[in-house]
Structures are given as structure tokens and as C-alpha cells.
N, C-alpha and C. Protein backbone atom coordinates (compact mmCIF):
# COMPACT_ATOMS: atom_id res chain seq x y z
N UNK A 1 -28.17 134.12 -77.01
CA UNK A 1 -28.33 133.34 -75.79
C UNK A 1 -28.41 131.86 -76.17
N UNK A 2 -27.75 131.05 -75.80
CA UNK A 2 -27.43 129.57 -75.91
C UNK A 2 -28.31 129.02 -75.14
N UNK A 3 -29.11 127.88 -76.09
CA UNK A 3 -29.80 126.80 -74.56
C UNK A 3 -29.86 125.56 -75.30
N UNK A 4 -29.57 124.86 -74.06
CA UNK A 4 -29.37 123.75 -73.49
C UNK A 4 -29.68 122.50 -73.75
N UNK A 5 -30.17 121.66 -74.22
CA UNK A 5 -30.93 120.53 -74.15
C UNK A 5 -30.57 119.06 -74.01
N UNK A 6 -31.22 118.56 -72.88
CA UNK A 6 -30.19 117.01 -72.63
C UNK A 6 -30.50 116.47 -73.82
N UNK A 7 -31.78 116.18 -74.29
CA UNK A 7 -32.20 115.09 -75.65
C UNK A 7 -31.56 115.99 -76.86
N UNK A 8 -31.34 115.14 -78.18
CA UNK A 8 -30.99 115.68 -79.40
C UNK A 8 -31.57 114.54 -80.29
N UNK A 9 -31.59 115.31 -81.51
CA UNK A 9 -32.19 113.85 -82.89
C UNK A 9 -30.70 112.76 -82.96
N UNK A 10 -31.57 111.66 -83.37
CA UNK A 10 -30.07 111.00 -83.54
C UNK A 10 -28.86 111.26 -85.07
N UNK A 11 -29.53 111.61 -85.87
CA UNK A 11 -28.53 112.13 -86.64
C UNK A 11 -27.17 112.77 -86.18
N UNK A 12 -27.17 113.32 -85.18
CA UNK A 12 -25.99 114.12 -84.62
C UNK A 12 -24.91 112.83 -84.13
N UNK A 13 -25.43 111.75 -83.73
CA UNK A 13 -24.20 110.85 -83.52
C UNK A 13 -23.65 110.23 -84.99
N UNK A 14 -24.13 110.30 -86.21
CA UNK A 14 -23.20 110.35 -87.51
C UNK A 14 -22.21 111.59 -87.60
N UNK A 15 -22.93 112.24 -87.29
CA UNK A 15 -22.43 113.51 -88.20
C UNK A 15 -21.12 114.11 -86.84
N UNK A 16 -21.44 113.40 -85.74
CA UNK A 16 -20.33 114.01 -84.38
C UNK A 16 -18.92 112.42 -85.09
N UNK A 17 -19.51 111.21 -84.94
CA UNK A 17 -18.22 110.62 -85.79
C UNK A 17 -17.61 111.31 -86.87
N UNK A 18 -18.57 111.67 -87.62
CA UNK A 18 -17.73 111.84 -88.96
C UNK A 18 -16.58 113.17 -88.44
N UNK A 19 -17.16 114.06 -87.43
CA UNK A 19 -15.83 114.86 -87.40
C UNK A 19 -14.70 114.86 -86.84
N UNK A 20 -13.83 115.52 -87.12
CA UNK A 20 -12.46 115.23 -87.17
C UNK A 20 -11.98 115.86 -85.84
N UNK A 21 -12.87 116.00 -84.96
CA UNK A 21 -12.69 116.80 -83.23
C UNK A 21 -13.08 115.77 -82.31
N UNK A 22 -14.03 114.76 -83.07
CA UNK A 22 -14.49 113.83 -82.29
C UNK A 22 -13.91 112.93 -81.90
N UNK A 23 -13.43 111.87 -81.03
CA UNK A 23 -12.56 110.23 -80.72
C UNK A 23 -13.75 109.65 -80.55
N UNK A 24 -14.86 110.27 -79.74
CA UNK A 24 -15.65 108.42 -80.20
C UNK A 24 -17.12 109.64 -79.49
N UNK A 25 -18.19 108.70 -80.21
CA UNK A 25 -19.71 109.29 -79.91
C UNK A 25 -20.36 108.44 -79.52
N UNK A 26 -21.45 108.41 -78.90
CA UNK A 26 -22.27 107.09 -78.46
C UNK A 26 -23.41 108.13 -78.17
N UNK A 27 -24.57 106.95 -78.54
CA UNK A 27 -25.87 107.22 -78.09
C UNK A 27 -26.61 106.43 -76.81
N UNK A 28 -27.53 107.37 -76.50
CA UNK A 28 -28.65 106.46 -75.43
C UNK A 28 -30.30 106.54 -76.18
N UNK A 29 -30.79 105.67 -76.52
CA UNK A 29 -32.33 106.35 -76.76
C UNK A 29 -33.09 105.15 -75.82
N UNK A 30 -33.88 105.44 -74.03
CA UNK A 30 -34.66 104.73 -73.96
C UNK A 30 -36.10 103.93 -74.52
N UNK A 31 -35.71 102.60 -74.09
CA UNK A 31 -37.52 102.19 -74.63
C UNK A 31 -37.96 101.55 -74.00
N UNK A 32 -38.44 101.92 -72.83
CA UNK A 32 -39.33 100.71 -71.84
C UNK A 32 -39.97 99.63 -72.69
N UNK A 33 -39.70 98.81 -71.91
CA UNK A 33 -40.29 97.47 -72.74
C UNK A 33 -40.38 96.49 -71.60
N UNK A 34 -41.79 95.68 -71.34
CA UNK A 34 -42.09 94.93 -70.32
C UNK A 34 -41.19 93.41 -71.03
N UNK A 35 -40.08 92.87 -69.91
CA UNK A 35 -39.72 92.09 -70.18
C UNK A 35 -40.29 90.19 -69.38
N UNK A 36 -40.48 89.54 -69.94
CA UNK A 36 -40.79 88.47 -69.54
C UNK A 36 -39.42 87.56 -68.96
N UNK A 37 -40.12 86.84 -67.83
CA UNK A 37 -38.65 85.48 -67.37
C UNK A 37 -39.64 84.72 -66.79
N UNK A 38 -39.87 83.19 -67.36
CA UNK A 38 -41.03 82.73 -67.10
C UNK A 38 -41.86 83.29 -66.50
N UNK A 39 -42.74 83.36 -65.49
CA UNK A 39 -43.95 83.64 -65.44
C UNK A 39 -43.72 85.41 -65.35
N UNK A 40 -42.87 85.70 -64.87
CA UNK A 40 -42.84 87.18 -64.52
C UNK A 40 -42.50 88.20 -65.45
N UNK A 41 -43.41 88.99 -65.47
CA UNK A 41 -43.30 90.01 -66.18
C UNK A 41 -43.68 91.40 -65.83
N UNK A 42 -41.96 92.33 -65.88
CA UNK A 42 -41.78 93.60 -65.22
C UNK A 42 -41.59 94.22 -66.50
N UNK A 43 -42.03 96.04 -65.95
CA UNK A 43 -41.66 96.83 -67.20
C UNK A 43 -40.00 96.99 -66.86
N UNK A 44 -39.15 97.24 -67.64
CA UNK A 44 -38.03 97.43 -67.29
C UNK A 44 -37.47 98.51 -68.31
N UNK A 45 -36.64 99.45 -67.58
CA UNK A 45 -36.07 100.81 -68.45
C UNK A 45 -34.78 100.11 -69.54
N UNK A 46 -35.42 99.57 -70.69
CA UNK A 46 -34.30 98.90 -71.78
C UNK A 46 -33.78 100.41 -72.67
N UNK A 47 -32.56 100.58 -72.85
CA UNK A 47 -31.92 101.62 -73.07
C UNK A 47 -30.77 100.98 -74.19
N UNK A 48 -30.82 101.83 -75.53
CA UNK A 48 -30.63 101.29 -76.40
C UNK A 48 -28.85 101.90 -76.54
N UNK A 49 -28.24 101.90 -76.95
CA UNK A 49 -26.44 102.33 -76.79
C UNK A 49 -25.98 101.67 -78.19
N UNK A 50 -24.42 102.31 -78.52
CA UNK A 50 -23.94 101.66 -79.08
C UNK A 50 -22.53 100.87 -79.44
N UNK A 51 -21.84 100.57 -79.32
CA UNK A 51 -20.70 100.31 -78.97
C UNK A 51 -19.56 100.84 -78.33
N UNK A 52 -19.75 101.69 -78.17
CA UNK A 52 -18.79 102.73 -77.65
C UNK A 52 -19.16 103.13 -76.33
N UNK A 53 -20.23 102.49 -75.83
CA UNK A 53 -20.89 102.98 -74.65
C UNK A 53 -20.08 102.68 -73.32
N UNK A 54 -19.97 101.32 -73.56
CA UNK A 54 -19.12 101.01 -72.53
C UNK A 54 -17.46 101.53 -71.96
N UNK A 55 -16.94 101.60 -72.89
CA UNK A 55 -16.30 102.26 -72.88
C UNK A 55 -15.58 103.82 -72.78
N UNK A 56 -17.03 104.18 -73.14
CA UNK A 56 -17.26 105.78 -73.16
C UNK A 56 -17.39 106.25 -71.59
N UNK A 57 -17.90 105.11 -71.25
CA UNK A 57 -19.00 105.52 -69.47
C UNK A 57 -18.14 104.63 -68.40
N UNK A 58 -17.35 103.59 -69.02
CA UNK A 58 -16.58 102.99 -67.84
C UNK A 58 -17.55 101.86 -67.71
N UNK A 59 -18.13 101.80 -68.23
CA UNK A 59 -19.31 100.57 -67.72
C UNK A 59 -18.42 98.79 -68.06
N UNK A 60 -18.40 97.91 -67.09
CA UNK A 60 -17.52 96.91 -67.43
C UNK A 60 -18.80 96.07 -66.72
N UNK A 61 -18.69 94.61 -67.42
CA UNK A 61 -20.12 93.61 -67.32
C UNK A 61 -19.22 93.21 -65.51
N UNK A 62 -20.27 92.21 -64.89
CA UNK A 62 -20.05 91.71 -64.05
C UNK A 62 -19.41 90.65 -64.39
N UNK A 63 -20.12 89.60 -65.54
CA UNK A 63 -20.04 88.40 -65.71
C UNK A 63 -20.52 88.88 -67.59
N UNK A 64 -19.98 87.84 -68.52
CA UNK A 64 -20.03 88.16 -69.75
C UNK A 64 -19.45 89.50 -70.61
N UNK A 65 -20.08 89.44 -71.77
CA UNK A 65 -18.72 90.82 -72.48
C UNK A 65 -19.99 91.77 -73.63
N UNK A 66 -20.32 92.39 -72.74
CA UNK A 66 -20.84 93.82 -72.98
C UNK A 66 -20.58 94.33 -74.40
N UNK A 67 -19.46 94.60 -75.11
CA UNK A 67 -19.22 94.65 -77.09
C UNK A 67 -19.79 93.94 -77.41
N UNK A 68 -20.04 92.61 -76.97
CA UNK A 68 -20.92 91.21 -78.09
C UNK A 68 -21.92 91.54 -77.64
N UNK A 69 -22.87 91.77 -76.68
CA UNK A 69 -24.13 91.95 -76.54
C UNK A 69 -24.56 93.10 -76.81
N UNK A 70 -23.79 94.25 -77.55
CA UNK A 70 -24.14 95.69 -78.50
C UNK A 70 -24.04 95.25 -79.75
N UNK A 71 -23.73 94.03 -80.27
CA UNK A 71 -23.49 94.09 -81.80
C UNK A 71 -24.08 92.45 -82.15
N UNK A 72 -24.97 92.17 -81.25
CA UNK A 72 -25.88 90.92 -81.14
C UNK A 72 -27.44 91.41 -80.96
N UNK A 73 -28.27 91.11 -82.61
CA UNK A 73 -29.46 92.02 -82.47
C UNK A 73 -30.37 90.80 -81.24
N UNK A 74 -29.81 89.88 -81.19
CA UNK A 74 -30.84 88.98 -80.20
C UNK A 74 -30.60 88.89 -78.74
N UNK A 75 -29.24 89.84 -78.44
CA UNK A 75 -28.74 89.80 -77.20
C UNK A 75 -28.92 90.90 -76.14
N UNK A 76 -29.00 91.00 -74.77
CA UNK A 76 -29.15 92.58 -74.13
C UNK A 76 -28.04 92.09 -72.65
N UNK A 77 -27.81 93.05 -72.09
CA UNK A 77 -27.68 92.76 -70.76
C UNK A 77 -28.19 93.19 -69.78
N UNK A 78 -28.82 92.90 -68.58
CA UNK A 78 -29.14 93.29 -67.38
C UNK A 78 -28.52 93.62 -66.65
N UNK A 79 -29.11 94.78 -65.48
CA UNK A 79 -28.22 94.74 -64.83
C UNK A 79 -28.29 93.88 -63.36
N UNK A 80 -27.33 93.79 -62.08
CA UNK A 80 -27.58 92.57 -61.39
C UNK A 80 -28.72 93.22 -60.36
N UNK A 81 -29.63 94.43 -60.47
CA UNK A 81 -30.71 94.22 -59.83
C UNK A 81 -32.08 94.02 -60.57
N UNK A 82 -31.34 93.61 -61.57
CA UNK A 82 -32.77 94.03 -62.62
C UNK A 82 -32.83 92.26 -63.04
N UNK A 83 -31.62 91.25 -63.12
CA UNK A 83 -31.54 90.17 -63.12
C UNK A 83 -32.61 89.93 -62.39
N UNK A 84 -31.78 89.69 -60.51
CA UNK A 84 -32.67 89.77 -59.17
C UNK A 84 -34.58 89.66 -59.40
N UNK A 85 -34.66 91.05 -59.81
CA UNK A 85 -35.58 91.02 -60.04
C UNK A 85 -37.07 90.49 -60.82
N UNK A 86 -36.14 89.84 -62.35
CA UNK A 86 -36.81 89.10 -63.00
C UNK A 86 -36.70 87.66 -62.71
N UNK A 87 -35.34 87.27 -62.49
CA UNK A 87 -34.98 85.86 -62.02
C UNK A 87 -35.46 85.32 -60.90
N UNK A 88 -35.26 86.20 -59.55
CA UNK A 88 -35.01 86.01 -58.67
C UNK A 88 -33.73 85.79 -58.09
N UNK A 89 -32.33 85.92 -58.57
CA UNK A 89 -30.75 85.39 -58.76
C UNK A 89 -30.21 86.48 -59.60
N UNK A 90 -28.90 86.57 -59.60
CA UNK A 90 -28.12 87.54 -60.07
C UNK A 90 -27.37 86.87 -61.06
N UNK A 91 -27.49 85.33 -61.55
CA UNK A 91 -26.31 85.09 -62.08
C UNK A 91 -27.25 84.49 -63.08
N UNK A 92 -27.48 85.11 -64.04
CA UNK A 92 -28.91 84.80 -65.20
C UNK A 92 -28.19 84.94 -66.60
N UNK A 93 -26.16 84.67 -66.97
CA UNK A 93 -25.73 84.62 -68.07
C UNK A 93 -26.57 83.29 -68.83
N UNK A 94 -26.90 84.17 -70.19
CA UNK A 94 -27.38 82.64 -71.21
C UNK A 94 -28.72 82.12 -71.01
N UNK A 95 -29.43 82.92 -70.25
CA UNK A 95 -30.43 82.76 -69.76
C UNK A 95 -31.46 83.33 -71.08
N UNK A 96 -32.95 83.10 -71.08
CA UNK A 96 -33.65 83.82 -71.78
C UNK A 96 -34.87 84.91 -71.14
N UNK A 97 -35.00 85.82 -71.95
CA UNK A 97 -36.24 87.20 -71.61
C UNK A 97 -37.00 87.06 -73.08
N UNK A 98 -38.08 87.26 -72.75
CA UNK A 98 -39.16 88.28 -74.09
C UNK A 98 -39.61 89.20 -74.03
N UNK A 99 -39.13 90.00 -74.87
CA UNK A 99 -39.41 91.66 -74.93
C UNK A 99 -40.59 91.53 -76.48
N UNK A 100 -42.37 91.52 -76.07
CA UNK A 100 -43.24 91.57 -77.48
C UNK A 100 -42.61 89.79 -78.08
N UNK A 101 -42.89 89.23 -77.05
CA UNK A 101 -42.66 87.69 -77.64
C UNK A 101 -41.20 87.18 -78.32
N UNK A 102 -40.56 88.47 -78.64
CA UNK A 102 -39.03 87.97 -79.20
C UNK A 102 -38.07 87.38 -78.00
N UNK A 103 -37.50 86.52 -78.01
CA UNK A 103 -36.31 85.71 -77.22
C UNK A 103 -35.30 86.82 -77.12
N UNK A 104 -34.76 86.73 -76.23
CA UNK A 104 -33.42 87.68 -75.70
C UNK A 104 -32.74 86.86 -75.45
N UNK A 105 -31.05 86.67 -75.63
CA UNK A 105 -30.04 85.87 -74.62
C UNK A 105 -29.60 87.10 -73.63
N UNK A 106 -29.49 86.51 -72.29
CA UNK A 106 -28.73 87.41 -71.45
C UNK A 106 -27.27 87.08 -71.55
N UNK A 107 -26.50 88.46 -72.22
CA UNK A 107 -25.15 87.78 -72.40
C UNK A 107 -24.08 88.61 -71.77
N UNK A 108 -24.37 89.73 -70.36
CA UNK A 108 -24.26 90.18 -69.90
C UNK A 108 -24.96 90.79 -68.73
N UNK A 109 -23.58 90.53 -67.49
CA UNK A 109 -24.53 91.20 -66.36
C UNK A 109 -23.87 92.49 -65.81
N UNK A 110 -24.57 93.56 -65.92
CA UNK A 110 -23.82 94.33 -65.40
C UNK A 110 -24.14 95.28 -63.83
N UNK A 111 -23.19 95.51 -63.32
CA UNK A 111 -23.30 96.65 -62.17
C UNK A 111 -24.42 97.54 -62.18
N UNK A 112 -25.44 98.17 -61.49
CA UNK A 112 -26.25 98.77 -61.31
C UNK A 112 -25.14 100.03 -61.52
N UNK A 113 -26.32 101.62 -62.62
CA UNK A 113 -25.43 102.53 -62.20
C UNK A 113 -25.60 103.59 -61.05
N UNK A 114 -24.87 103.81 -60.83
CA UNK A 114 -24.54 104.94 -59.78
C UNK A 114 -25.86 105.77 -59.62
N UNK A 115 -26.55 105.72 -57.91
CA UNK A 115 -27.18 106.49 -57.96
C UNK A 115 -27.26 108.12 -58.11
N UNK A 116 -26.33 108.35 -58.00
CA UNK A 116 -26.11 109.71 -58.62
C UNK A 116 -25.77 109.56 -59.85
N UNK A 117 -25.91 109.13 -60.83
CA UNK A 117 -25.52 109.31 -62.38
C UNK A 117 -27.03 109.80 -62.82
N UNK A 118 -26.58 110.46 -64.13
CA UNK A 118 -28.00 111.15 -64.75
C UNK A 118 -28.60 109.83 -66.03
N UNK A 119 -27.12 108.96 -66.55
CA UNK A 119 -27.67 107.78 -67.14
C UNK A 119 -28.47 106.87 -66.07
N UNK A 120 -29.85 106.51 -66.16
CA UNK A 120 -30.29 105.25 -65.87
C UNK A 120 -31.02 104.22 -66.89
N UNK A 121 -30.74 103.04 -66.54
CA UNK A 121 -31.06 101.93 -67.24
C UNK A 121 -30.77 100.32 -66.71
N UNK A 122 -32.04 100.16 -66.79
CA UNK A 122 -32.26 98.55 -66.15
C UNK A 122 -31.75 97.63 -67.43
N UNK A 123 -31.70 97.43 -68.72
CA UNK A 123 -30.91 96.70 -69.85
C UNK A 123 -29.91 97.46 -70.66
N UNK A 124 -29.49 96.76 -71.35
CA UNK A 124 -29.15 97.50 -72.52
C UNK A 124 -28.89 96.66 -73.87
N UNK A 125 -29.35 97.04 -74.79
CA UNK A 125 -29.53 96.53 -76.18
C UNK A 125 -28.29 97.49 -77.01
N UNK A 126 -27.97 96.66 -78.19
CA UNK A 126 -27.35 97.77 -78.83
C UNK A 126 -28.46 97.81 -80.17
N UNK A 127 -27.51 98.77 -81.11
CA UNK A 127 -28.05 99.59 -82.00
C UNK A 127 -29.05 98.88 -82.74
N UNK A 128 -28.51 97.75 -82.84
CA UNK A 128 -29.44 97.19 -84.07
C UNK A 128 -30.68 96.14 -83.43
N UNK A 129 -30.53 96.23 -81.90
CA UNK A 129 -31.44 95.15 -81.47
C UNK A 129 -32.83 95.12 -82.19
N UNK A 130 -33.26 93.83 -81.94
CA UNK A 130 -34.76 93.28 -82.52
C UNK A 130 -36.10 94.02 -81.55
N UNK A 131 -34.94 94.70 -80.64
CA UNK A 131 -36.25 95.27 -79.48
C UNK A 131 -36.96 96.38 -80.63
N UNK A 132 -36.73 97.04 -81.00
CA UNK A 132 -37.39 98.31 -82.21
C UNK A 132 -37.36 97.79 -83.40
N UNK A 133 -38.21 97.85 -83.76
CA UNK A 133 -38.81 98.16 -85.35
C UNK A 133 -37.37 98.26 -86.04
N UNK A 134 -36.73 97.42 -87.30
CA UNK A 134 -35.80 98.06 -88.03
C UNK A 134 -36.32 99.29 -88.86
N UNK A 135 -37.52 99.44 -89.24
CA UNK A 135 -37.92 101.05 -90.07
C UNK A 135 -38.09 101.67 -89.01
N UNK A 136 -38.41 100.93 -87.99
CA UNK A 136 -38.13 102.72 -86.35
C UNK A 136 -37.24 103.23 -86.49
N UNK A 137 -35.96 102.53 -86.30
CA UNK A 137 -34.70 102.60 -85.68
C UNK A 137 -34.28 103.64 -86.68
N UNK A 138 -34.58 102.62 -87.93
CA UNK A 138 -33.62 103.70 -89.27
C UNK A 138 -34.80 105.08 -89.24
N UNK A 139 -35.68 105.60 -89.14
CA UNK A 139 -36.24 106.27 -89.42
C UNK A 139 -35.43 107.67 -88.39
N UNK A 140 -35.70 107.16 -86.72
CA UNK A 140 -34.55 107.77 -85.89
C UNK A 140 -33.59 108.11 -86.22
N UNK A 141 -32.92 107.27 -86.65
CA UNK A 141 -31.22 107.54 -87.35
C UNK A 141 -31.28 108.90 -88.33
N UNK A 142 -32.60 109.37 -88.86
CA UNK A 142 -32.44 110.22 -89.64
C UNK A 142 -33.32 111.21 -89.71
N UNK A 143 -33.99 110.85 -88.92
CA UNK A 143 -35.24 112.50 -88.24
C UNK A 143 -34.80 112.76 -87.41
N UNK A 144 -34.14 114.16 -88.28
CA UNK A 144 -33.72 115.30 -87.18
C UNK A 144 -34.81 116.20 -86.49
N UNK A 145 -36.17 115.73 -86.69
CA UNK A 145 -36.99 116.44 -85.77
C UNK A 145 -37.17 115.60 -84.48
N UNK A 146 -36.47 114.60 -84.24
CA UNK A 146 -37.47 113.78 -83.06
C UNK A 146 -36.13 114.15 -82.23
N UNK A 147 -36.68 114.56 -80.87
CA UNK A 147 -35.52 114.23 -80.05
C UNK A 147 -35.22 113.72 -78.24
N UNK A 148 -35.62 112.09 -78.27
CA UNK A 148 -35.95 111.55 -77.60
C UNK A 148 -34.68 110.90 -76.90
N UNK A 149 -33.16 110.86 -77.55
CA UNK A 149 -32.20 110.61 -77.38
C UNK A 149 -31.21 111.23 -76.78
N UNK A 150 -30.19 110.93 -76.63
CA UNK A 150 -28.74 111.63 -75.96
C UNK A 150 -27.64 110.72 -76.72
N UNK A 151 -26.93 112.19 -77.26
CA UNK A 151 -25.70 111.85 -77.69
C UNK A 151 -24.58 112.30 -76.89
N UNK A 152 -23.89 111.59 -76.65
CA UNK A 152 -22.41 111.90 -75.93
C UNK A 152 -21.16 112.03 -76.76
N UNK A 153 -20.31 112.66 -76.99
CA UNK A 153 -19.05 113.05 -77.86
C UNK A 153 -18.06 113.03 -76.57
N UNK A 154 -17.04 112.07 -77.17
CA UNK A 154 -15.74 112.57 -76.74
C UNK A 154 -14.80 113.68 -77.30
N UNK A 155 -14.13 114.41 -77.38
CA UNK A 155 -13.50 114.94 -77.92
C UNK A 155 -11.91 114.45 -78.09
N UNK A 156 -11.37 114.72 -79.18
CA UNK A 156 -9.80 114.62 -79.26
C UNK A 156 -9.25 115.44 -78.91
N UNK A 157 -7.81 115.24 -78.09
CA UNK A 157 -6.51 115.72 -77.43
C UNK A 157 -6.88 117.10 -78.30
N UNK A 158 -6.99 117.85 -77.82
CA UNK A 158 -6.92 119.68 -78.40
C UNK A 158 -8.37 120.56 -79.02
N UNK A 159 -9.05 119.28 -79.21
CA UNK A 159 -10.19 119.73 -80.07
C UNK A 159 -10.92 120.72 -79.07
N UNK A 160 -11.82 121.72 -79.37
CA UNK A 160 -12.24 122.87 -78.75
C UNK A 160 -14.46 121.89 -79.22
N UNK A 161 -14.41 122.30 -77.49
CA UNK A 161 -15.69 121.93 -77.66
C UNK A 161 -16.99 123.16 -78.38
N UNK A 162 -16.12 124.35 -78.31
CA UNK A 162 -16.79 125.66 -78.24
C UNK A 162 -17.07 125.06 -80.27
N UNK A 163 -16.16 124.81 -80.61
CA UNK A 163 -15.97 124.32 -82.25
C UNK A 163 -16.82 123.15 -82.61
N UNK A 164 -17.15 122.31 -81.81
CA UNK A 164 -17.90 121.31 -82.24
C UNK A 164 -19.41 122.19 -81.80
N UNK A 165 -19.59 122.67 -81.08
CA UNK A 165 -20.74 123.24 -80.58
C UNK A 165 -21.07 124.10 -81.98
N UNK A 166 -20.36 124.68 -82.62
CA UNK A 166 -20.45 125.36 -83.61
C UNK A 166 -21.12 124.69 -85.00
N UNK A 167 -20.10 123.68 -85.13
CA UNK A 167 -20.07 122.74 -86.34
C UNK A 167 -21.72 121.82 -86.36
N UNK A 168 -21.67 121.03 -85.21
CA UNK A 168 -22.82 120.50 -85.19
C UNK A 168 -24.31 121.03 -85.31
N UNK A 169 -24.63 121.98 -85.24
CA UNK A 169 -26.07 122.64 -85.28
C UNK A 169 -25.87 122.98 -86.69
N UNK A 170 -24.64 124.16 -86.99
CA UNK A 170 -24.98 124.32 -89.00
C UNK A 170 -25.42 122.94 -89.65
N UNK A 171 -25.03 121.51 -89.22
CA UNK A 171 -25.17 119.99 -90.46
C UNK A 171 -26.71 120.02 -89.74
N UNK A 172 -27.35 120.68 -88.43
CA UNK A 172 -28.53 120.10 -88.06
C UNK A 172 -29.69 121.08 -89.23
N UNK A 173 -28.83 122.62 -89.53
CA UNK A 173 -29.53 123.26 -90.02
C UNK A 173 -29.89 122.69 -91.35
């Protein structure tokens, strides 16, 4: 009997690139983090991704470019109600936040998602942001007991998901 689970450790998004069924993998691991914009300060659902996200999910910025702010550890983007909300204004490119006193550039604004989507997230940071601990992050990357994350796999033209379903749990074993 097979079951289910939305979260997985993050190890599985190495080991889903490295195979040869996969076209592209991306992660989500949330981390609430109360963000500052002068005086105001909201908790906001910051959701960590990695390059492939956007692309993976269709997600396109409003204003600014979404790849540079996944591969910019000082950069995140908002989205335009979560701007609103800290700003007061929707148009907050280049602007600054503090997430634990560190500076953020806003270098992206993006679309609120879909209320029916099962992804939600008020920012997004990529992999290497300054928002986590670099010994967090890497520690995640490789405890396969924690599983606080979601990995997404695309598959390639023919590849059998029933086969990756296979493959991936023996590298977890």
C-alpha cells in the first residue's frame, strides 16, 4: 500500500536532477519571517524556491526579473499584496525590507497566487538567501530525516512517473 506525502527531505531535489527522467526539479521550503518596511512590521509567509520555480509554476514578476532575485542571496520578491501591505503601494521595486535586521532589495513584484493553488507564499527568496542560516540551509540539503519541504519534478517527454517513484525512495533508503 503506497502513501502519500506532500512534504519530503530536501535531498530528493539533488538526487530527482541528477536523474535522467527528470527536465527540471524545484523546491519550496517555507520560513515565516517577520519582515520590516520602516516602521511596519508583518509576519509574512517567505518561501524559499529555486530557480526553476518560476518557470516550473508559470509564475512571471509584475515588475522586475524573478531568476536574479533566486540567485541574489540579498534579494526576495513580494508579492503585489504583500508589497500593499508592508508599503502601503504596490510598486516597492529597489525598495528595502529586514528580515532579523538583514537588508533585503525588493527586486521583484509578483502576482498574488491563485486562490485555489495549494502553493502559498507572500515572498520568495531563493536557495541561497541570507534569510536562513548557511549551516541551516546546508544541513537541509542533506537530512534526509527532516521533512518540512516540497519537491516538484518535471518529468521528460516519455519518462514514466511510476519509475521515478521507484528510483527515488531506493537513493532515500
Amino acid at each position: 500500500d503506497t502513501k502519500w506525502f506532500q512534504l519530503a527531505p530536501l535531498p530528493y531535489l539533488e538526487e530527482a536532477r541528477r536523474s535522467p527522467m527528470v527536465a527540471d526539479a524545484t523546491m519550496l521550503f517555507p520560513l515565516g519571517a517577520p519582515m520590516k518596511a520602516g516602521a511596519q512590521v508583518l509576519p509574512i509567509q517567505l518561501v524559499v524556491v529555486n530557480e526553476g520555480f518560476g518557470a516550473m509554476f508559470g509564475v512571471r514578476p509584475l515588475e522586475g526579473d524573478l531568476r536574479t532575485v533566486l540567485t541574489e542571496p540579498g534579494s526576495l520578491a513580494l508579492t503585489a499584496s504583500t508589497a500593499q501591505r508592508l508599503f502601503g503601494r504596490a510598486n516597492v521595486l529597489g525598495q528595502t525590507v529586514a528580515i532579523d535586521g538583514a537588508s533585503f532589495r525588493v527586486g521583484a513584484i509578483l502576482p498574488d497566487p491563485p486562490v485555489n493553488s495549494t502553493i502559498f507564499y507572500e515572498a520568495l527568496a531563493g536557495q541561497g538567501t541570507m534569510a536562513w542560516p548557511d549551516d541551516y540551509r546546508k544541513n537541509l540539503m542533506r537530512a534526509w530525516g527532516g521533512i518540512g519541504s516540497r519537491v516538484y519534478v518535471k518529468l521528460k517527454p516519455g519518462a514514466s512517473a511510476a519509475a521515478l517513484e521507484q528510483a527515488l525512495p531506493a537513493v532515500g533508503d
